[in-house]
Protein backbone atom coordinates (compact mmCIF):
# COMPACT_ATOMS: atom_id res chain seq x y z
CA UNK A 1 127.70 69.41 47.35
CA UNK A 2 130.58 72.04 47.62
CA UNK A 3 133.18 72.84 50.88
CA UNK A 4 135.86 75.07 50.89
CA UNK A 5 139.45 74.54 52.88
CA UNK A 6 143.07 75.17 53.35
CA UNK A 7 145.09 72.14 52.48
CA UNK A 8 148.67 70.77 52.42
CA UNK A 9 149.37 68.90 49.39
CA UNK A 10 150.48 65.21 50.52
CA UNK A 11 150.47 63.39 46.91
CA UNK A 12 149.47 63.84 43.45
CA UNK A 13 149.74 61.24 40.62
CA UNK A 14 148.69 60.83 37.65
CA UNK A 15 144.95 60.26 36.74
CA UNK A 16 144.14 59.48 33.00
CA UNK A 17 145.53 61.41 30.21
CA UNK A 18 145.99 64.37 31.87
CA UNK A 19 144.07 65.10 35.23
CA UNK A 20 145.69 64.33 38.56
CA UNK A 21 144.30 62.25 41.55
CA UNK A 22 145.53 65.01 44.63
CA UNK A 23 145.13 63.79 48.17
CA UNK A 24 145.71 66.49 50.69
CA UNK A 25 145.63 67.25 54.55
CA UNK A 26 142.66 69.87 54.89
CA UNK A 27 142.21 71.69 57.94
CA UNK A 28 138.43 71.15 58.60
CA UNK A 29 138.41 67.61 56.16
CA UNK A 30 141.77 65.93 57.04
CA UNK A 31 142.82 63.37 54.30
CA UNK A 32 141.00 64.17 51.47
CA UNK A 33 141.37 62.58 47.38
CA UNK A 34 139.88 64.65 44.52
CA UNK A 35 140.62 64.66 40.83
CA UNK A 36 142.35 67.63 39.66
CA UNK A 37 141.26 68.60 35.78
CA UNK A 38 144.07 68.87 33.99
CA UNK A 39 146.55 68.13 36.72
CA UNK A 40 148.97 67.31 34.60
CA UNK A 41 149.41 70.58 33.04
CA UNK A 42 152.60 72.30 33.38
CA UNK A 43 151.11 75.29 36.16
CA UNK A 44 149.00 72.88 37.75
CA UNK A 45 151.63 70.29 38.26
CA UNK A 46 153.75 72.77 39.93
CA UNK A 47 151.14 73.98 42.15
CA UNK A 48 150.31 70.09 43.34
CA UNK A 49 153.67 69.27 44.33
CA UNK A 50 154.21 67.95 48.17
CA UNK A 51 154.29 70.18 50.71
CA UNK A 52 152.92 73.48 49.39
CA UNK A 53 149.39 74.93 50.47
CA UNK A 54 146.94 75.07 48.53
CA UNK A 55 143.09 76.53 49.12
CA UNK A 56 140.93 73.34 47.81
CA UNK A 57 137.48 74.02 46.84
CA UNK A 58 135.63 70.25 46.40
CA UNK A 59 132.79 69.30 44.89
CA UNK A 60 131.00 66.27 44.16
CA UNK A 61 127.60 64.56 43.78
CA UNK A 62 127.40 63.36 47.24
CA UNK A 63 129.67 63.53 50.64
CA UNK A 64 130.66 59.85 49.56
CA UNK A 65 131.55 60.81 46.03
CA UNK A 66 135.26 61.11 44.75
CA UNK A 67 134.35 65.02 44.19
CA UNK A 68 137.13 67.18 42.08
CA UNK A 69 139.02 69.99 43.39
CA UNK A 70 139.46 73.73 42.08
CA UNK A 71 143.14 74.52 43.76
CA UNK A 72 144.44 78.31 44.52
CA UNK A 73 148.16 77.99 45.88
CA UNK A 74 148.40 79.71 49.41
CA UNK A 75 152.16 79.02 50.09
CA UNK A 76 154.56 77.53 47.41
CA UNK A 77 156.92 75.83 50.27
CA UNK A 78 157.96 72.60 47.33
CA UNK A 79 160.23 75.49 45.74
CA UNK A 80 161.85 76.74 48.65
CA UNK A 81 163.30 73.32 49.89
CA UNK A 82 164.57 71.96 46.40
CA UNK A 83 168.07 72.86 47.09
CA UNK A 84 167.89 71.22 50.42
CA UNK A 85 168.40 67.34 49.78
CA UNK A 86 167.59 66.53 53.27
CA UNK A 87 164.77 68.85 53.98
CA UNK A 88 163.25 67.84 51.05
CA UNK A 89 163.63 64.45 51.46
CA UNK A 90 162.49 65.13 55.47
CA UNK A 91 159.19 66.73 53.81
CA UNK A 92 158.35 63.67 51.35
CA UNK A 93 158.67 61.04 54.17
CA UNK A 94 156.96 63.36 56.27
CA UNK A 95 153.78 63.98 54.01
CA UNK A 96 154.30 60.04 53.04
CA UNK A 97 153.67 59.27 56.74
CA UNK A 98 150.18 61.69 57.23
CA UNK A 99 149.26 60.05 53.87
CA UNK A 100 148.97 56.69 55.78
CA UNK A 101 148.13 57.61 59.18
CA UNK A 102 145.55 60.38 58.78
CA UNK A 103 142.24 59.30 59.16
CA UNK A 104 139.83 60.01 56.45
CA UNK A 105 137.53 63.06 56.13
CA UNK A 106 138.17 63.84 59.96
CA UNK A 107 139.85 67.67 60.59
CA UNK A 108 142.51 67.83 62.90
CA UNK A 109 142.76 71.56 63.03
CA UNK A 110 145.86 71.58 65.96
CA UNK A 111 147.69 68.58 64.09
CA UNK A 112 146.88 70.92 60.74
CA UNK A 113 148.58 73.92 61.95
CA UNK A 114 151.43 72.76 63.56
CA UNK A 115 152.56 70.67 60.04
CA UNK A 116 151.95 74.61 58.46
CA UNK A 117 154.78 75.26 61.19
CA UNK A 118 156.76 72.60 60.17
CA UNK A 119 156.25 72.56 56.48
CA UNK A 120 157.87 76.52 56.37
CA UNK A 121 160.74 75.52 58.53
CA UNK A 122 161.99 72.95 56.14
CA UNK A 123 163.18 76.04 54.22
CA UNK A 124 165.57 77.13 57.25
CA UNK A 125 168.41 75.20 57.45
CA UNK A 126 169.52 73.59 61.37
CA UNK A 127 166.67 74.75 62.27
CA UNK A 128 163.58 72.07 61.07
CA UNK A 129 165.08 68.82 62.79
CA UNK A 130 164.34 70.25 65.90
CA UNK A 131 160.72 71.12 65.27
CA UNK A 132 160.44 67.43 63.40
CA UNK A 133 161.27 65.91 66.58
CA UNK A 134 158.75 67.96 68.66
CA UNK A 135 156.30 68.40 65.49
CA UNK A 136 156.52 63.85 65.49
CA UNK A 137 155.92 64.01 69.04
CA UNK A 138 152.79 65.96 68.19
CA UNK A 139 151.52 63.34 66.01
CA UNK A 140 151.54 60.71 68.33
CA UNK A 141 149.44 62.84 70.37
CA UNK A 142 147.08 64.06 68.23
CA UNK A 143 146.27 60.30 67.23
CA UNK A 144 145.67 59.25 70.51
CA UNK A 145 149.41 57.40 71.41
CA UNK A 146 151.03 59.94 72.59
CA UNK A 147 154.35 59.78 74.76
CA UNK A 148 154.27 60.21 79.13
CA UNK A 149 157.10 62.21 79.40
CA UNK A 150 156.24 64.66 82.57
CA UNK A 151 155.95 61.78 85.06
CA UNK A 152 159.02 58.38 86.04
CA UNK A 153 156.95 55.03 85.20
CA UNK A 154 158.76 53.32 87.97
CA UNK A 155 158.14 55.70 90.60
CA UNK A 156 155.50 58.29 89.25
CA UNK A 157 157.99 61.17 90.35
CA UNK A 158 156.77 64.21 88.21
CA UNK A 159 159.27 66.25 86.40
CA UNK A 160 158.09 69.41 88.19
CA UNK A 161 158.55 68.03 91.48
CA UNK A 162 162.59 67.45 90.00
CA UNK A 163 162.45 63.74 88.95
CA UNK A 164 165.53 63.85 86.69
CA UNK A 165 164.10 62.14 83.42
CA UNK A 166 166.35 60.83 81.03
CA UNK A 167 165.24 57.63 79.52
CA UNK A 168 161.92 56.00 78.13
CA UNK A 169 160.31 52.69 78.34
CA UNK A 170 159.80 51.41 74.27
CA UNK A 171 156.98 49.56 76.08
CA UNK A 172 155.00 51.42 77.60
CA UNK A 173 156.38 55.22 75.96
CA UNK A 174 156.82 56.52 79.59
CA UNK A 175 159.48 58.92 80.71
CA UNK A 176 162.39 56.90 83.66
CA UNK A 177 164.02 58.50 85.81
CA UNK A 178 168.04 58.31 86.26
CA UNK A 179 168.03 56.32 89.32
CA UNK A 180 164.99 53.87 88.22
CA UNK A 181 166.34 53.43 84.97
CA UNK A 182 170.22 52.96 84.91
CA UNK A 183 169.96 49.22 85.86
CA UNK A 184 168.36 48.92 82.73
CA UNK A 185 169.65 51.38 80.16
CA UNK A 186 170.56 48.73 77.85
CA UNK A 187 166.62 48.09 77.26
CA UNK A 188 165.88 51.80 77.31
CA UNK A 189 165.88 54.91 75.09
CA UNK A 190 167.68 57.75 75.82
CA UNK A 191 165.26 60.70 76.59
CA UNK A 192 167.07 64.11 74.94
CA UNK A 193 166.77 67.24 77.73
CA UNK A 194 164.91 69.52 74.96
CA UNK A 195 161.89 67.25 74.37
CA UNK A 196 161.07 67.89 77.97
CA UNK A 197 161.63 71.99 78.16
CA UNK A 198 165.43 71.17 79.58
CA UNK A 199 168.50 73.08 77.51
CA UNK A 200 169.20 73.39 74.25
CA UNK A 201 169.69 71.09 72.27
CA UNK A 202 173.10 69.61 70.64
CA UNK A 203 173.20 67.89 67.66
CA UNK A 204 173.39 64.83 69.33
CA UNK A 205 170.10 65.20 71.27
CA UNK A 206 168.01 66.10 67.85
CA UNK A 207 169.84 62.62 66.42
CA UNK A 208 167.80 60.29 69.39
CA UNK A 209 164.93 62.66 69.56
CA UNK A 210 164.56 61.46 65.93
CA UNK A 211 164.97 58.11 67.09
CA UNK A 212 162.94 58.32 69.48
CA UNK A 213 159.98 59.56 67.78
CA UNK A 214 161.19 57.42 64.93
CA UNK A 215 160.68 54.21 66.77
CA UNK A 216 157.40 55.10 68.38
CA UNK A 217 155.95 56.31 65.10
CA UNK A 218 156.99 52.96 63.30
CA UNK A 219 155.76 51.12 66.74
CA UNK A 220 152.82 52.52 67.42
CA UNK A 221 151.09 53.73 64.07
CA UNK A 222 152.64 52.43 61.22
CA UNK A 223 153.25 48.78 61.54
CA UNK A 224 149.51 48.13 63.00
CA UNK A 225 148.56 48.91 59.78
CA UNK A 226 150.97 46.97 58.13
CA UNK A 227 153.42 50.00 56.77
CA UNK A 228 157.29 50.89 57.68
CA UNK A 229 158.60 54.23 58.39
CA UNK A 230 159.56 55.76 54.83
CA UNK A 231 163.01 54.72 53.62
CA UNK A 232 163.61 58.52 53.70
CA UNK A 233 162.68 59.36 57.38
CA UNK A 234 164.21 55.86 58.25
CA UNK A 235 167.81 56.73 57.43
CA UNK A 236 167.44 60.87 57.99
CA UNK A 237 169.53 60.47 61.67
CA UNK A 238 171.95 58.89 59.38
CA UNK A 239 172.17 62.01 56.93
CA UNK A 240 172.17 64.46 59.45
């Protein structure tokens, strides 16, 4: 059995002697595992690092089998953010967090495209906390937890009807308006104006977007399944 796909590389490690065990996030296959032969060869290894796209051609004996890949590299984007401590280390936890959420052999192709998006604008500088926020947001979605930020909780006020939004519930991830929700802004999170197609944002608003998303990430998909939010994404509002 053979398929053919674009793919994100998410992790390769070693396998043997010298192949390489590659997991990637394929368009059409989401999280997929394949041995690479000789992975560990000085142009494959580049090729396989996290982050870049890759064309992935798999085969195995059977749709259950391990398979191998043949790689072609699409879009070397591992190079580009190497002098970029942050972004880079934005891009590991990143791929370290679809590497444990993703489900298996199911293709997200909206979730696929918009981490293309994000994955090229770790290369621009100021630019790629912004769409981490939105692009985290995103995720929730696409995985079924996504946030209620159009509509106040307390008094179902929608944003286009002018409720002014600016907190969120960490129970129940629902936008609160300013008038429901200052009694209780010490049990809140802040909700930044961008997230919600308000402004610009300041660096201060892309800091608790990141929490934000941060929290509800860690919350609602990673410690269900018994895993933490990467050391790296954990303490990124701190580097920023």
């Amino acid at each position: 059995m053979t398929w053919r796909d674009q793919a994100i590389v998410l992790t390769s490690r070693a396998q043997g002697e010298n192949h390489s065990l590659l997991t990637v996030f394929a368009e059409e296959h989401g999280r997929t595992s394949a041995l690479v032969y000789g992975g560990q060869g000085k142009n494959k290894a580049a090729m396989l690092q996290t982050g870049n796209g890759v064309e992935v051609r798999w085969q195995g004996k059977t749709v259950d089998s391990l398979g191998h890949f043949d790689c072609d590299l699409t879009a070397p984007r591992a190079s580009s953010v190497f002098g970029d401590r942050k972004a880079l280390s934005a891009m590991t936890a990143t791929a370290e967090t679809l590497l444990h959420v993703l489900p298996e052999g199911e293709g997200l192709p909206g979730l696929f495209a918009a981490t293309e998006v994000l994955f090229e604008a770790f290369a621009q500088e100021g630019i790629w906390p912004v769409i981490l926020a939105k692009w985290e947001l995103g995720l929730l979605s696409s995985l079924g937890h996504g946030l209620t930020l159009d509509r106040c909780v307390a008094t179902d006020r929608l944003l286009e009807d002018g409720a002014e939004l600016c907190f969120v519930s960490p129970k129940s991830g629902g936008a609160v308006s300013y008038e429901a929700g200052m009694p209780y802004k010490d049990k809140l999170l802040p909700l930044p104006p961008f997230l919600i197609g308000m402004g610009e944002p300041t660096m201060g608003d892309v800091k608790a977007a990141l929490e934000l998303t941060g929290f509800f990430l860690a919350e609602r998909l990673l410690h269900p399944i018994g895993r933490q939010l990467p050391e790296a994404r954990a303490g990124l509002v701190r580097r920023l």
